[in-house]
C-alpha atoms as a PDB file:
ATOM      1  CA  UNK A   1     -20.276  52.311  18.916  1.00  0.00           C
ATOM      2  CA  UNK A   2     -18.788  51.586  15.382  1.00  0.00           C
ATOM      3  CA  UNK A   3     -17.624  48.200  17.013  1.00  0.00           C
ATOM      4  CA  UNK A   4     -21.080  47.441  18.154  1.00  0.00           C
ATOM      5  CA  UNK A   5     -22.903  48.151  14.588  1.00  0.00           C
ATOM      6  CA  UNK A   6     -20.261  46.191  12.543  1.00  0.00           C
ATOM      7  CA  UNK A   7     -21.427  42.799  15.494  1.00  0.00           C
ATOM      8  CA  UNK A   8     -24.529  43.764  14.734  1.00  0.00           C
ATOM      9  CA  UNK A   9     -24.253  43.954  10.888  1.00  0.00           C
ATOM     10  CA  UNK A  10     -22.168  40.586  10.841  1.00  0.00           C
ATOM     11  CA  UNK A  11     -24.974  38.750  13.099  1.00  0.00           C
ATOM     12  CA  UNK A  12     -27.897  40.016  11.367  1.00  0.00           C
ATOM     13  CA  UNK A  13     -26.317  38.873   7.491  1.00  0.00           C
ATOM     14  CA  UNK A  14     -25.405  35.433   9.195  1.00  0.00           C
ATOM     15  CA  UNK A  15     -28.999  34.947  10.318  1.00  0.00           C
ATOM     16  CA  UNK A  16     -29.855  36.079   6.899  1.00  0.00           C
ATOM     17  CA  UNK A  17     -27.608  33.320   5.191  1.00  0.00           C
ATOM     18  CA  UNK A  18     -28.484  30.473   8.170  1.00  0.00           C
ATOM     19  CA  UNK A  19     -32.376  30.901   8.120  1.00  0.00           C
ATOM     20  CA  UNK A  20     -32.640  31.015   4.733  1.00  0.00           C
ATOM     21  CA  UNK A  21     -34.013  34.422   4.440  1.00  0.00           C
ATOM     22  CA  UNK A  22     -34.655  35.367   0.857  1.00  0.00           C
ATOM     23  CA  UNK A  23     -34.425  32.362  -0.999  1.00  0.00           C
ATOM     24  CA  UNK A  24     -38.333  32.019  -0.662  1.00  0.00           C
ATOM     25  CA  UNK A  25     -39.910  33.183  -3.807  1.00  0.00           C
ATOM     26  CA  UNK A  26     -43.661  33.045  -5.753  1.00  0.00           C
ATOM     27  CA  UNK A  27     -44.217  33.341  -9.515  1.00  0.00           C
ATOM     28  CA  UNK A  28     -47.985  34.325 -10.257  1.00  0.00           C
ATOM     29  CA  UNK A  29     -48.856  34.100 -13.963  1.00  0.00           C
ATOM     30  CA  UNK A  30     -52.599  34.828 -14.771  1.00  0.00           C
ATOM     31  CA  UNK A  31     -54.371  34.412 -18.480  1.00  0.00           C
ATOM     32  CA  UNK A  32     -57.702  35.270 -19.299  1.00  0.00           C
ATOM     33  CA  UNK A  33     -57.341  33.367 -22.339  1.00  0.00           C
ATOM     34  CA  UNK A  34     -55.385  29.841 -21.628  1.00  0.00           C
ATOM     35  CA  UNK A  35     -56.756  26.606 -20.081  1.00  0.00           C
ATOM     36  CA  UNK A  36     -55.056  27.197 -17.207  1.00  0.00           C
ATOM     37  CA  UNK A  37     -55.765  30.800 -15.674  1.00  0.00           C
ATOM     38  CA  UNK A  38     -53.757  31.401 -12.959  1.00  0.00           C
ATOM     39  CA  UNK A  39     -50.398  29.369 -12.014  1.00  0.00           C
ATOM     40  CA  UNK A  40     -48.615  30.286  -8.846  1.00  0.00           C
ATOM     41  CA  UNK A  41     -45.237  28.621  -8.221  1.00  0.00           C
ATOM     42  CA  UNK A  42     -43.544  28.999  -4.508  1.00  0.00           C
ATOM     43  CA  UNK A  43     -39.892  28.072  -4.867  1.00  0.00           C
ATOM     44  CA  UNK A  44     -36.917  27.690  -2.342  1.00  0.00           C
ATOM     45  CA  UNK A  45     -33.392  28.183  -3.597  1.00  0.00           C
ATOM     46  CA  UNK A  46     -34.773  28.401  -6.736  1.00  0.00           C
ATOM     47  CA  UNK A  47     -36.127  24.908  -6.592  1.00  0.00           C
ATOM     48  CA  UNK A  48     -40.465  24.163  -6.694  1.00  0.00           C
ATOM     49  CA  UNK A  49     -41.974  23.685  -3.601  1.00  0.00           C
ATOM     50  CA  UNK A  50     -45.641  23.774  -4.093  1.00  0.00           C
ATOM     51  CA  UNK A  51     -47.652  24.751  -7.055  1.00  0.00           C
ATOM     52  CA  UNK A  52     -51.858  26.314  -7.160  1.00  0.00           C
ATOM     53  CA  UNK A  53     -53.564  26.181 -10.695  1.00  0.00           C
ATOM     54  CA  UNK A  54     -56.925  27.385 -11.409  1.00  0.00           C
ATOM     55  CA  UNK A  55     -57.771  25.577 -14.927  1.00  0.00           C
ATOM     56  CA  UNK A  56     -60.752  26.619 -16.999  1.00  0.00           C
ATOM     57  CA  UNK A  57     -62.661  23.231 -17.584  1.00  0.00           C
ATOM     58  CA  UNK A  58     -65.457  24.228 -19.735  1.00  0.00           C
ATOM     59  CA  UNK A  59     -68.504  26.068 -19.943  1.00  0.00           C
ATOM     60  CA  UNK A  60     -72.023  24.285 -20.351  1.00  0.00           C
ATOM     61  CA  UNK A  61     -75.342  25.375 -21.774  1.00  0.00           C
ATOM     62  CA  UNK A  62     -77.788  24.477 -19.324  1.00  0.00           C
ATOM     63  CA  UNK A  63     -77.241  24.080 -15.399  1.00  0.00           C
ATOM     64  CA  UNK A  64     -78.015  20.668 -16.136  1.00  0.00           C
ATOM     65  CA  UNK A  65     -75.597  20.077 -18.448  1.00  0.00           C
ATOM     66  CA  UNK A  66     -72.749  21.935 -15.494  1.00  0.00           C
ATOM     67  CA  UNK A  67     -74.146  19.839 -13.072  1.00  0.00           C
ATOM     68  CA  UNK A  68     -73.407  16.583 -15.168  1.00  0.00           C
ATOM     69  CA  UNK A  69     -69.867  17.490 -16.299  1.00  0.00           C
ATOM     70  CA  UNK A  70     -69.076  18.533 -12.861  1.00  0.00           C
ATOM     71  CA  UNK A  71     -70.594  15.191 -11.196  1.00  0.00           C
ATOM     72  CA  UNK A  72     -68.296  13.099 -13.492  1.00  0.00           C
ATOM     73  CA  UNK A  73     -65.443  15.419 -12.866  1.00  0.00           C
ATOM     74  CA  UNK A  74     -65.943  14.910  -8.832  1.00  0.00           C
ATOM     75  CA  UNK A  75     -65.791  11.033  -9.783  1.00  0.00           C
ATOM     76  CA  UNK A  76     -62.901  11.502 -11.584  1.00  0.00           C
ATOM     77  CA  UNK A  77     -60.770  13.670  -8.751  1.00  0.00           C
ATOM     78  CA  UNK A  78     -62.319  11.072  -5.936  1.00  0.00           C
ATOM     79  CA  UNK A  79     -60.676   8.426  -8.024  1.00  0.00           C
ATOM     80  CA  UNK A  80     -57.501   9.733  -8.577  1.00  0.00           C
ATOM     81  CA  UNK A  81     -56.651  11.256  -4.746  1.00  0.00           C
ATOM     82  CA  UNK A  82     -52.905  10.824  -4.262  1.00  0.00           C
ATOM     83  CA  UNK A  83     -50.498  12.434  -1.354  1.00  0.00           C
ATOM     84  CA  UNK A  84     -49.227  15.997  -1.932  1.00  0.00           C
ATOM     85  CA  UNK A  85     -51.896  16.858  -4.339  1.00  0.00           C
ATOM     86  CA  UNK A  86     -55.823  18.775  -3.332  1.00  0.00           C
ATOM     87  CA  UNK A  87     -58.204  19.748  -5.736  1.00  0.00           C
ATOM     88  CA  UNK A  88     -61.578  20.947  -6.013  1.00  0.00           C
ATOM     89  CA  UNK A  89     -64.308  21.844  -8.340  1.00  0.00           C
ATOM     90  CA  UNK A  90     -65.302  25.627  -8.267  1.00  0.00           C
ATOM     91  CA  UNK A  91     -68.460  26.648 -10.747  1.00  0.00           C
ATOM     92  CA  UNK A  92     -68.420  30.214 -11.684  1.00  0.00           C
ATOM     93  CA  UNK A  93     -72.291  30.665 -13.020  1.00  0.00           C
ATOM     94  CA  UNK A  94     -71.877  27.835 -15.885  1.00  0.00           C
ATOM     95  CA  UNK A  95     -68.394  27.802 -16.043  1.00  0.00           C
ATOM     96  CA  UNK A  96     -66.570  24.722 -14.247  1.00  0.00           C
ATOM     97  CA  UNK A  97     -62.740  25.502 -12.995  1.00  0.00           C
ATOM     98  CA  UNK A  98     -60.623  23.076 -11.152  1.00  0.00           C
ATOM     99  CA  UNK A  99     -58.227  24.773  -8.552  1.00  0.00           C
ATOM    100  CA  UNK A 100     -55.097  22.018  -7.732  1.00  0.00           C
ATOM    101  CA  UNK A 101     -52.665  22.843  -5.148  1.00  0.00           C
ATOM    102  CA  UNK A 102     -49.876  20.787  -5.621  1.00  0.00           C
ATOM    103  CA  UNK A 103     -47.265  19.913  -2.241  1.00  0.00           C
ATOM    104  CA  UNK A 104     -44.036  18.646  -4.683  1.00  0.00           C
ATOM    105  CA  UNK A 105     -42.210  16.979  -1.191  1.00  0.00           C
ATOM    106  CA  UNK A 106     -45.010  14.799  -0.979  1.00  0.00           C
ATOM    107  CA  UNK A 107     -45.630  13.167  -3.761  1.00  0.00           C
ATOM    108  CA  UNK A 108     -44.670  10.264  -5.373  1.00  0.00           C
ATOM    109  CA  UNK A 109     -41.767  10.386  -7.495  1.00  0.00           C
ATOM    110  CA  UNK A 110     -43.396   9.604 -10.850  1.00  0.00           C
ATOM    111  CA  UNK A 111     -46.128  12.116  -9.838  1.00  0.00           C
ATOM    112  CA  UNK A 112     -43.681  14.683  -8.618  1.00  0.00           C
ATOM    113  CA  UNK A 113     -41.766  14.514 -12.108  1.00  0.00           C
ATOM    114  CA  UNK A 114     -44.563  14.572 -14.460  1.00  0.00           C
ATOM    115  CA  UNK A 115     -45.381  18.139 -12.231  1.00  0.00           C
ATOM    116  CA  UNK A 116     -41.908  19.250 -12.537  1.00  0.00           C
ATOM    117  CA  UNK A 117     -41.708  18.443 -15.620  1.00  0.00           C
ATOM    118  CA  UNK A 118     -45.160  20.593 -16.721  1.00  0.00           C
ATOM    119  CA  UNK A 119     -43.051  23.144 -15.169  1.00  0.00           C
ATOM    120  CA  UNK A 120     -40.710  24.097 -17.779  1.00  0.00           C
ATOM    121  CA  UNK A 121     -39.119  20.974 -18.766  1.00  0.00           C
ATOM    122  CA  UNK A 122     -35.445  20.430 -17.527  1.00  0.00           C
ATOM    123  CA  UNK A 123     -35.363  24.291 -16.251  1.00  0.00           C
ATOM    124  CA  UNK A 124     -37.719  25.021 -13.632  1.00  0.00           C
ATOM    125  CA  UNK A 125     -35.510  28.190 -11.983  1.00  0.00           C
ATOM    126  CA  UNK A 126     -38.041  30.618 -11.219  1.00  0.00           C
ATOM    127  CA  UNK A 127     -36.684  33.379 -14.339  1.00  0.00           C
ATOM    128  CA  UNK A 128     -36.891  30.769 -16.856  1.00  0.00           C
ATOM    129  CA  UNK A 129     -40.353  29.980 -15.906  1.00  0.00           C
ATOM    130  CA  UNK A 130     -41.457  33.120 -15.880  1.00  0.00           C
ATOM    131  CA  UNK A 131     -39.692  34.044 -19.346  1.00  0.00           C
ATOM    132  CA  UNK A 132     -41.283  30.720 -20.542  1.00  0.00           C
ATOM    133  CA  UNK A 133     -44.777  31.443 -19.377  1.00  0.00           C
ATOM    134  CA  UNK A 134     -44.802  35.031 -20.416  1.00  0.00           C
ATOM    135  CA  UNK A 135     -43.579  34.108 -23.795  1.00  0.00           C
ATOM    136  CA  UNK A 136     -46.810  31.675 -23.953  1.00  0.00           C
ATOM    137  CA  UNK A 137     -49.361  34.927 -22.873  1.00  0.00           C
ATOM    138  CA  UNK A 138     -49.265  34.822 -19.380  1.00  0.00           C
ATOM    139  CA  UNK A 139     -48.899  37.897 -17.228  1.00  0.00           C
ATOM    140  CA  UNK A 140     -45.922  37.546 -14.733  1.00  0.00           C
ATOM    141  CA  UNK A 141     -45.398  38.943 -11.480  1.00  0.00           C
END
């Protein structure tokens, strides 16, 4: 019995270490004050995988003057469509936000380091990030 539990303990920890298990993690950071409102970071081994932002883009007078802003905006996103990065226009009553999810494997390199870089700089590990964007009014979970 003890024989069978310690096979069992040593084949379940080396699944563990061979599948990866628990070096998947997310970072959600929320503001109700910064440009960018929410952030959520999904890492493996501690290294950026994919990113989601929900930016605030501005907030117009007149649903005229949303609709205009958020016509040139659509331009703007149709004209700069790239691999590894979706976004969309979302309008909250007169309030414009942009929601990017960002694939870092498949972009470009110059693309992927100017996202890595908005990160935190040279240290993008998941607790420096988090110190980093608490320390700048985000909430952190």
């Amino acid at each position: 019995m003890k024989k069978n539990f310690m096979t069992l303990t040593i084949l379940f920890v080396a699944v563990a270490v061979l599948t990866g298990c628990g070096n998947k993690k997310t970072l959600t950071c929320t503001s109700d004050t910064e440009t960018i409102r929410e952030i959520k970071i999904e890492y493996n081994k501690d290294e950026v995988k994919k990113m989601t932002m929900k930016q605030f883009l501005g907030e117009g007078k007149t649903d005229e003057e949303v609709s205009t802003a958020k016509k040139t905006y659509e331009e703007q996103l149709e004209k700069n469509k790239t691999d590894g990065l979706n976004a969309k226009l979302i309008q909250e009553d007169k309030k414009l936000f942009l929601n990017a999810e960002v694939d870092i494997d498949k972009l470009d390199e110059t693309t992927k380091k100017q996202y890595l870089d908005s990160v935190n700089g040279a240290d993008q590990s998941y607790d420096a990030t988090k110190k980093s964007l608490e320390g700048s009014g985000y909430n952190c979970k």
